[in-house]
N, C-alpha and C. Protein backbone atom coordinates (compact mmCIF):
# COMPACT_ATOMS: atom_id res chain seq x y z
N UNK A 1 20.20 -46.52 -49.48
CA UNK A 1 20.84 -47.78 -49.81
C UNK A 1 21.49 -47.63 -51.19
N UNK A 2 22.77 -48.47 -51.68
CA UNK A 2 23.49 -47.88 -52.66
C UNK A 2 23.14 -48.81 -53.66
N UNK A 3 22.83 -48.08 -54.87
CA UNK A 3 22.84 -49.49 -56.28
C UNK A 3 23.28 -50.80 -55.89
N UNK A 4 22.74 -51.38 -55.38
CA UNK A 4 22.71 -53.07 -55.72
C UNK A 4 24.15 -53.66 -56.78
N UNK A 5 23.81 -52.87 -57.86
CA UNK A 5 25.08 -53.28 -59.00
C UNK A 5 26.12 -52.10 -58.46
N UNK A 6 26.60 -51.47 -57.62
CA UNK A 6 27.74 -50.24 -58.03
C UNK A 6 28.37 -50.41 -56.89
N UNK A 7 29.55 -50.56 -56.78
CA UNK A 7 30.71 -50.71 -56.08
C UNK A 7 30.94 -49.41 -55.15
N UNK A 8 30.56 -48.89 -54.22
CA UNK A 8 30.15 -48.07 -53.20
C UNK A 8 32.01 -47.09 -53.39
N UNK A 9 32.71 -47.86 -52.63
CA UNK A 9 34.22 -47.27 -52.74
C UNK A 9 34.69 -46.53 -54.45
N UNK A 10 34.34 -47.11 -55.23
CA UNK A 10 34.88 -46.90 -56.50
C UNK A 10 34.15 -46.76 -57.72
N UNK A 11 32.94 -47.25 -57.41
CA UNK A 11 31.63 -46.97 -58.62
C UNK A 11 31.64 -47.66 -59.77
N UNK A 12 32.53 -48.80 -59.95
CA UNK A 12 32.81 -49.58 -60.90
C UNK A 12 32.15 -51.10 -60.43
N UNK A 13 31.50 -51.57 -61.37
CA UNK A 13 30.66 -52.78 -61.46
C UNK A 13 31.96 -53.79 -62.72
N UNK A 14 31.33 -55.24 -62.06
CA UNK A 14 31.38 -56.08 -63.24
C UNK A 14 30.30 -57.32 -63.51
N UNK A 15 30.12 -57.43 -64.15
CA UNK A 15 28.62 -57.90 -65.47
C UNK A 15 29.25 -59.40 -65.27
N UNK A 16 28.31 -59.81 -64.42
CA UNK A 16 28.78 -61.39 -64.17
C UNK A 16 27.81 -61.93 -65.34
N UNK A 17 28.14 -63.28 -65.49
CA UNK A 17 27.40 -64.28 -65.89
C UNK A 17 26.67 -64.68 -64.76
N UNK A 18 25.51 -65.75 -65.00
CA UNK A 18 24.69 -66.20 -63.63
C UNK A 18 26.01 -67.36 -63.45
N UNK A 19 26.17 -67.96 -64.36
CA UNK A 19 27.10 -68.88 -64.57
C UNK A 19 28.22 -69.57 -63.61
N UNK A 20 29.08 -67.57 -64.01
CA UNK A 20 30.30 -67.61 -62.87
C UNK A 20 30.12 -66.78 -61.94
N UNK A 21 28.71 -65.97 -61.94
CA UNK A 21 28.85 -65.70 -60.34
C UNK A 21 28.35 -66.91 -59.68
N UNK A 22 27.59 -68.07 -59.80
CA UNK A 22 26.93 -69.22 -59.24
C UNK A 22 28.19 -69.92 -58.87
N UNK A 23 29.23 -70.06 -59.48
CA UNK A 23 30.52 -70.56 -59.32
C UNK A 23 31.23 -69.48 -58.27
N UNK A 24 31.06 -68.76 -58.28
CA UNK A 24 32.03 -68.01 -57.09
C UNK A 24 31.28 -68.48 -56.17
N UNK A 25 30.27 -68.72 -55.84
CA UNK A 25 29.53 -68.27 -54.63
C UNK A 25 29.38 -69.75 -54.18
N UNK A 26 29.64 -70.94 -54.93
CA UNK A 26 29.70 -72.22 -54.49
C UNK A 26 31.36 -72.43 -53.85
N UNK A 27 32.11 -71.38 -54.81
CA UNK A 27 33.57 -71.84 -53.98
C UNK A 27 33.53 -71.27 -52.60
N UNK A 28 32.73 -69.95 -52.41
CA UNK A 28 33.24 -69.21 -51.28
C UNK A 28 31.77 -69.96 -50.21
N UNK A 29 31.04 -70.59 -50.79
CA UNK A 29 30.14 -71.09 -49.61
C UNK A 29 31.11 -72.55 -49.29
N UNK A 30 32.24 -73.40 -49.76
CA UNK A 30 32.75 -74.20 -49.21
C UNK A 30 34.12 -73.41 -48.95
N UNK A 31 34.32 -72.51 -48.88
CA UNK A 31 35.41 -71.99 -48.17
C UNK A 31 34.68 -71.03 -46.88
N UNK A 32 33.58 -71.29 -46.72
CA UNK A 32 33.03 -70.90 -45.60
C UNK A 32 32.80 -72.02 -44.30
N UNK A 33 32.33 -73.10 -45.10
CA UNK A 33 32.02 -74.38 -44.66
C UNK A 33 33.28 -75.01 -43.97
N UNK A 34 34.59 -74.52 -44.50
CA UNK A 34 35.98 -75.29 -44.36
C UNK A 34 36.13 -74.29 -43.24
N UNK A 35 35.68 -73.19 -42.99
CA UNK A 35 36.33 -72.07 -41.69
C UNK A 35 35.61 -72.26 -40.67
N UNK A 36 34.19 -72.67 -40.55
CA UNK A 36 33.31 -73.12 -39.80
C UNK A 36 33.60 -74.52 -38.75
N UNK A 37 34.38 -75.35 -39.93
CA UNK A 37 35.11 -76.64 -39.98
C UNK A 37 36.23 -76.50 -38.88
N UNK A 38 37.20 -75.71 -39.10
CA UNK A 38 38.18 -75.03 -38.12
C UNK A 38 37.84 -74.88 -36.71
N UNK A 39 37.09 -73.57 -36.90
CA UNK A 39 36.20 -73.71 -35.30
C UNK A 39 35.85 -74.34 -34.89
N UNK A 40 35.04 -75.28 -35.59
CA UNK A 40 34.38 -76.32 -34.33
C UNK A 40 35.60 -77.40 -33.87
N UNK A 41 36.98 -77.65 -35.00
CA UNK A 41 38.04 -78.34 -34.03
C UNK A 41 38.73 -77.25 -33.39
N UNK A 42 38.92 -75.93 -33.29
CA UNK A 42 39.82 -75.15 -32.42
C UNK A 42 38.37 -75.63 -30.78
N UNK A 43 36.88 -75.15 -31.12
CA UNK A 43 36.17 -75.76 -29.89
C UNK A 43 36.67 -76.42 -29.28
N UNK A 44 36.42 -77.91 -29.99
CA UNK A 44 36.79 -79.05 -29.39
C UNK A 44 38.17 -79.69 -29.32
N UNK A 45 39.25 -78.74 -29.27
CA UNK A 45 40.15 -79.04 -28.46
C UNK A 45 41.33 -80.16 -29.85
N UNK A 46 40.82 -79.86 -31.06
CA UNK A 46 41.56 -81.08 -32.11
C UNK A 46 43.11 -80.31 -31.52
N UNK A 47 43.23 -81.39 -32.59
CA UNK A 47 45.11 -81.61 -32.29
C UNK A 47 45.58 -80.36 -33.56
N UNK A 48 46.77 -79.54 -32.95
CA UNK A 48 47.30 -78.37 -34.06
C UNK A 48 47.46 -78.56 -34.92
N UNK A 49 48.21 -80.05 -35.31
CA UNK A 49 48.59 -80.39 -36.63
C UNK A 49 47.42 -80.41 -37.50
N UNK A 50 46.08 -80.84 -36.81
CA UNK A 50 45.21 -81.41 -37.84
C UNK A 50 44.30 -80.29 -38.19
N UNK A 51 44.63 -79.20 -37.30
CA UNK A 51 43.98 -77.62 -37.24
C UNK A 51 44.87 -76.98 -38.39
N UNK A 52 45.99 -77.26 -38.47
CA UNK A 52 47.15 -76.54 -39.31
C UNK A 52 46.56 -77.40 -40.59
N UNK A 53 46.68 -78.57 -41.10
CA UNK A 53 46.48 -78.87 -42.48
C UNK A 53 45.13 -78.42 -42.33
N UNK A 54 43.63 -78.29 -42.30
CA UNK A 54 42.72 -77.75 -42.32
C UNK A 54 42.72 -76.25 -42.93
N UNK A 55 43.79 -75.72 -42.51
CA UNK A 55 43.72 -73.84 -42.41
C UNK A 55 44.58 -73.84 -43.92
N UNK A 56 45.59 -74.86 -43.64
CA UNK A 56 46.23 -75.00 -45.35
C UNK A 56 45.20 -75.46 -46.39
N UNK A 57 44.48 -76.29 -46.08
CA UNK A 57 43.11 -76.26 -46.76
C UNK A 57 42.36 -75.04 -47.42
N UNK A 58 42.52 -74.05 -46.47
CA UNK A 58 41.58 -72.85 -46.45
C UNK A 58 42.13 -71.92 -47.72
N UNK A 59 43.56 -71.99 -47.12
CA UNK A 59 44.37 -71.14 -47.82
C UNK A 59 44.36 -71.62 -49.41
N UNK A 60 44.39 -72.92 -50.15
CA UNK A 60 44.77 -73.34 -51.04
C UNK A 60 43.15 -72.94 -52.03
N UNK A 61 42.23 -73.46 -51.13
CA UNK A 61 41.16 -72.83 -51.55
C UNK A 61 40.88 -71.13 -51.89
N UNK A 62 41.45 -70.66 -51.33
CA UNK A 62 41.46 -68.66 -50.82
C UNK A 62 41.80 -68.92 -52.28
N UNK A 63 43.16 -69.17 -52.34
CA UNK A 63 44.24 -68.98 -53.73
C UNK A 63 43.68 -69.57 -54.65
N UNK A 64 42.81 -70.69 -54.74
CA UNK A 64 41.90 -70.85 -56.16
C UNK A 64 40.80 -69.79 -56.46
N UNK A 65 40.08 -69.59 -55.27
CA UNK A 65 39.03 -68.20 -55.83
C UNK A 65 39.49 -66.99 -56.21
N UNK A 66 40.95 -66.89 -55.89
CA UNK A 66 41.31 -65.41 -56.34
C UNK A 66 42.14 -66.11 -57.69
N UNK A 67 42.67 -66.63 -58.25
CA UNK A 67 43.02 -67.54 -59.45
C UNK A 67 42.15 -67.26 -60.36
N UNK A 68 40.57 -67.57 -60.14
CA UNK A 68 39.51 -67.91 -61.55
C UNK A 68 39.13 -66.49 -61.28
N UNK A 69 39.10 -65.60 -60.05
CA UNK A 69 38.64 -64.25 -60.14
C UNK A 69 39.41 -63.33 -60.98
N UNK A 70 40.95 -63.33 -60.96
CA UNK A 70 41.51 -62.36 -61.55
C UNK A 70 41.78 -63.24 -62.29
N UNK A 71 41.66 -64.30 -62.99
CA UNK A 71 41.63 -64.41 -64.80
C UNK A 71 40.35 -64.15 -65.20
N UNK A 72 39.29 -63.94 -64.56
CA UNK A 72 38.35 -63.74 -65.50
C UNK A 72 38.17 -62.19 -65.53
N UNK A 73 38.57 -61.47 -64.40
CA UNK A 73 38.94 -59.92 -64.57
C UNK A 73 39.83 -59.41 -65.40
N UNK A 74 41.21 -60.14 -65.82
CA UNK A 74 41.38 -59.71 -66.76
C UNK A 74 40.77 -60.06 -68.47
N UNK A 75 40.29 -61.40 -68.95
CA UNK A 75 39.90 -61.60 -69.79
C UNK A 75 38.49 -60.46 -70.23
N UNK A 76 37.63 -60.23 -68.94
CA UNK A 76 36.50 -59.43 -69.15
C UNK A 76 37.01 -57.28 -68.59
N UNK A 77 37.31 -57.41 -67.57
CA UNK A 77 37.51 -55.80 -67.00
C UNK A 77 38.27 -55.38 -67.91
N UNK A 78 39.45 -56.03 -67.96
CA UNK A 78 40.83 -55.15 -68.27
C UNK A 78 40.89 -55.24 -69.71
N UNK A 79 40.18 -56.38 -70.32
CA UNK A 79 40.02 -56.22 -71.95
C UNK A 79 39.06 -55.00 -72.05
N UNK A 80 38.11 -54.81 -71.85
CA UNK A 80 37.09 -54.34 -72.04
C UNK A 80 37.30 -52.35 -71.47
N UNK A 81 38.34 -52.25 -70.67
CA UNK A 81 38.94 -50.95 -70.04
C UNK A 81 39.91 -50.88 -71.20
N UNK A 82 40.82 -51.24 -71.38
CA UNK A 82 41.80 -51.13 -72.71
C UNK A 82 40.89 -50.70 -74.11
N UNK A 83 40.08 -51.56 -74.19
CA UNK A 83 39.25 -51.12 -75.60
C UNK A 83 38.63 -50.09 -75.62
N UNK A 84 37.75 -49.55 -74.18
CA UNK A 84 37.28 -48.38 -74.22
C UNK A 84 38.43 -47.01 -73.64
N UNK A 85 40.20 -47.39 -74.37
CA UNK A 85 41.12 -46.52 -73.54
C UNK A 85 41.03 -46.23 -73.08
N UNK A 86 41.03 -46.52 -71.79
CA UNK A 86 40.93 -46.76 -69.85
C UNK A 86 42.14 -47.55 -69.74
N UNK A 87 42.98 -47.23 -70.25
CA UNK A 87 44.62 -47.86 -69.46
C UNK A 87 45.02 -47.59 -68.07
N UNK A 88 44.74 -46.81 -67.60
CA UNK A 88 44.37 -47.40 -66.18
C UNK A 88 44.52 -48.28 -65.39
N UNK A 89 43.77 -48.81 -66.00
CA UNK A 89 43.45 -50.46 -65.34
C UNK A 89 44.54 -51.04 -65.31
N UNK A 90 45.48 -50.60 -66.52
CA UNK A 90 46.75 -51.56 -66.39
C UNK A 90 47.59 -51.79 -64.74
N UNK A 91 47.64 -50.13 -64.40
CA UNK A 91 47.88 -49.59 -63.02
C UNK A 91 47.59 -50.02 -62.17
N UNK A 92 46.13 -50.21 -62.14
CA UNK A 92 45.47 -51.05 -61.05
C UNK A 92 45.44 -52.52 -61.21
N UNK A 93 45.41 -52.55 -62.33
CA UNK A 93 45.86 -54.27 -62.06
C UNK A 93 47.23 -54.51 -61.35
N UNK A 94 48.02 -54.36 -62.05
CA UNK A 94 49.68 -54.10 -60.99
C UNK A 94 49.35 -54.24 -59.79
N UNK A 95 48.72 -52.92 -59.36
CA UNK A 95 48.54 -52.71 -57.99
C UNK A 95 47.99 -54.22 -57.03
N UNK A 96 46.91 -54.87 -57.47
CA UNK A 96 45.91 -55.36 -57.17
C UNK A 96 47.08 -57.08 -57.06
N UNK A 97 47.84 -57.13 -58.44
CA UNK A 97 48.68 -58.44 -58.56
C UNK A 97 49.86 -58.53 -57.06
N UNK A 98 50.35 -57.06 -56.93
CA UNK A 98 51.08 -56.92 -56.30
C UNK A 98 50.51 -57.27 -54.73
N UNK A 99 49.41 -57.07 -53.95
CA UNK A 99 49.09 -57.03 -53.13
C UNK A 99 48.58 -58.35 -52.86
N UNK A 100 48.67 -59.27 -53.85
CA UNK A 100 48.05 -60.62 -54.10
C UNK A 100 49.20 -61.41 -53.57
N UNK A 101 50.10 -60.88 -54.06
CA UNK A 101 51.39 -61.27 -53.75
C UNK A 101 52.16 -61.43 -52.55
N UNK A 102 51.74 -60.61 -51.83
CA UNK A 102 52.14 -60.30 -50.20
C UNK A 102 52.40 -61.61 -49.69
């Protein structure tokens, strides 16, 4: 089983607060709750429109957790990779903004 803290693909961790990981995990347990929400009207047969604003729901939510995630990755990772000259990161951030972007 792999370190608990270490990022299996890439071996890079980040040092949450209880704080804001307690905050991620409340956004993504009601962006779980809102997909759950979905299904049970795709079940029961709801009307598209009201399936469609629901999923825009989802989405607006998606785009706030990745919002407070990559500002606080850069305020904490990418400061903290720069200081220990690991520019790098600059790269992969790019990369990471870019694909956000899609």
């Amino acid at each position: 089983m792999p370190d608990k803290d270490m990022c299996e693909c890439c071996g890079k961790i980040t040092d949450r607060s209880e704080e804001e990981r307690k905050r991620l995990i409340h956004r993504l347990n009601r962006i779980e709750g809102q997909i759950r929400g979905i299904r049970g009207m795709v079940e029961n047969d709801a009307y598209c429109t009201d399936i469609l604003m629901q999923s825009a729901a989802v989405n607006a939510a998606v785009n706030a957790f990745n919002r407070d995630l990559i500002a606080n990755h850069i305020r904490g990772c990418v400061v903290r990779d720069i200081r220990d000259g690991k520019e790098e990161v600059i790269d992969e951030l790019v990369v990471t903004l870019q694909k956000l972007m899609k």
